[in-house]
Protein backbone atom coordinates (compact mmCIF):
# COMPACT_ATOMS: atom_id res chain seq x y z
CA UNK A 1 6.24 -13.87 -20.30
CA UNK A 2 5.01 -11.16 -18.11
CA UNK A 3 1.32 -9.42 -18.82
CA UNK A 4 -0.73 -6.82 -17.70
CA UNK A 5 -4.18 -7.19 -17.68
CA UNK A 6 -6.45 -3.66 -17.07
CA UNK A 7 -9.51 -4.89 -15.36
CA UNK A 8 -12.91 -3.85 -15.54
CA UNK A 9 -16.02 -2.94 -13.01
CA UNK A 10 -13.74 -4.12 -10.08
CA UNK A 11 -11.82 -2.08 -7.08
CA UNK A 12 -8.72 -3.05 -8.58
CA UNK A 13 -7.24 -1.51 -11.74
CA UNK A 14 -5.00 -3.78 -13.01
CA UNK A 15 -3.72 -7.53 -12.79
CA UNK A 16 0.28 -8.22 -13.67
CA UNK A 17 1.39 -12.09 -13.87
CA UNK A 18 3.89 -14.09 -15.73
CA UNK A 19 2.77 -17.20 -17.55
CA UNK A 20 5.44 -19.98 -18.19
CA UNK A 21 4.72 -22.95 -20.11
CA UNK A 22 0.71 -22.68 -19.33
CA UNK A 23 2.12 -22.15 -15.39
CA UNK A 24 0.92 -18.69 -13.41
CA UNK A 25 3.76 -17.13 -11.78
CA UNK A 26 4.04 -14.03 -9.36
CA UNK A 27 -0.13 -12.63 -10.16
CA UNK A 28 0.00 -9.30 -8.18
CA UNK A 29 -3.30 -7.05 -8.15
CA UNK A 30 -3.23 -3.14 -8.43
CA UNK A 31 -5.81 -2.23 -5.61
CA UNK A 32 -8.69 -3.57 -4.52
CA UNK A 33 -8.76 -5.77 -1.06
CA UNK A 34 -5.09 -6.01 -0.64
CA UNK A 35 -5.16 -9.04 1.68
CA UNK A 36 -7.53 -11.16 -0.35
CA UNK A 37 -5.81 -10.74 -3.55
CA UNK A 38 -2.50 -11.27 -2.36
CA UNK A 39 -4.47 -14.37 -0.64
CA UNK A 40 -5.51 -15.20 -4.33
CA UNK A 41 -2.05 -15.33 -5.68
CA UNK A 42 -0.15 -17.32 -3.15
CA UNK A 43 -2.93 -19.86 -4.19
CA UNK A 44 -2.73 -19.47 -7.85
CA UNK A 45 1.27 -19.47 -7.97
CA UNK A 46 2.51 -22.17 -9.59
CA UNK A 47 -0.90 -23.80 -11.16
CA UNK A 48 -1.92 -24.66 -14.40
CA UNK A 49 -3.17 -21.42 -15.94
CA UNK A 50 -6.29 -22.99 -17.92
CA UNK A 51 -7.74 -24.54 -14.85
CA UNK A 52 -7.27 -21.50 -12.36
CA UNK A 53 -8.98 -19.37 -15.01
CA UNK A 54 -11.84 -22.34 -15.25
CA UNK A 55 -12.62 -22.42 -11.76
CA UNK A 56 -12.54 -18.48 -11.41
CA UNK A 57 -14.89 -17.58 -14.46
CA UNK A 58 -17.87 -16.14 -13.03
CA UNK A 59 -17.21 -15.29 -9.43
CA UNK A 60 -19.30 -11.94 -8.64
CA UNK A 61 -18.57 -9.54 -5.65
CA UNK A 62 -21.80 -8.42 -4.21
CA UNK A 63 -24.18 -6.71 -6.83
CA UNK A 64 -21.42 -6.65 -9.25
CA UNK A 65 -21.84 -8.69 -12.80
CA UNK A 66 -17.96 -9.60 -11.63
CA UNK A 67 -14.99 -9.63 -9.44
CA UNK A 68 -11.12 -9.82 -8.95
CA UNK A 69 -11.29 -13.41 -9.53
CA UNK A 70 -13.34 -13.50 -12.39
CA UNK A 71 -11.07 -10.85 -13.98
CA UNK A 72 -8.45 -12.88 -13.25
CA UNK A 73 -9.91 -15.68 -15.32
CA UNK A 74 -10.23 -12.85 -18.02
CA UNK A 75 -6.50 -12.00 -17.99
CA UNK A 76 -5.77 -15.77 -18.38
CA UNK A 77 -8.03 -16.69 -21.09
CA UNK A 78 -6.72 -13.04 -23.35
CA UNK A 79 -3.24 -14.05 -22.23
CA UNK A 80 -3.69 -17.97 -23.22
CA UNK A 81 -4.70 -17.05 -26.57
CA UNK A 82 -2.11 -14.63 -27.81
């Protein structure tokens, strides 16, 4: 199932991936440092969804509380438990 996740307090805007059988397919980011976040989801494709969102939770970007990553893990974890 495909989902769209609007981030927040990051240079992207939004975060679209599919989720198979706990399995993260195809993550694309809208904005933001093109070339690191497609870097992020040629490493993410294909990996179990609950441990790529464990190992991102928390990552900041500079003075920021957050980051792409860690709103990553935030898409995951709202998309895990619908």
């Amino acid at each position: 199932m495909q989902y769209t996740y609007r981030t927040r307090g990051t240079c992207s805007s939004a975060i679209t991936f599919d989720l198979e059988d706990g399995i993260l397919h195809n993550v694309v980011f809208t904005g933001g440092c093109n070339g690191n976040l497609r870097a992020i989801g040629k490493l993410v494709e294909g990996k179990n969804a609950r441990e790529i969102a464990d190992l991102l939770r928390g990552n900041t970007c500079g003075p920021r509380s957050t980051s792409c990553a860690d709103q990553l893990s935030k898409a995951i974890e709202e998309a895990l438990n619908q």
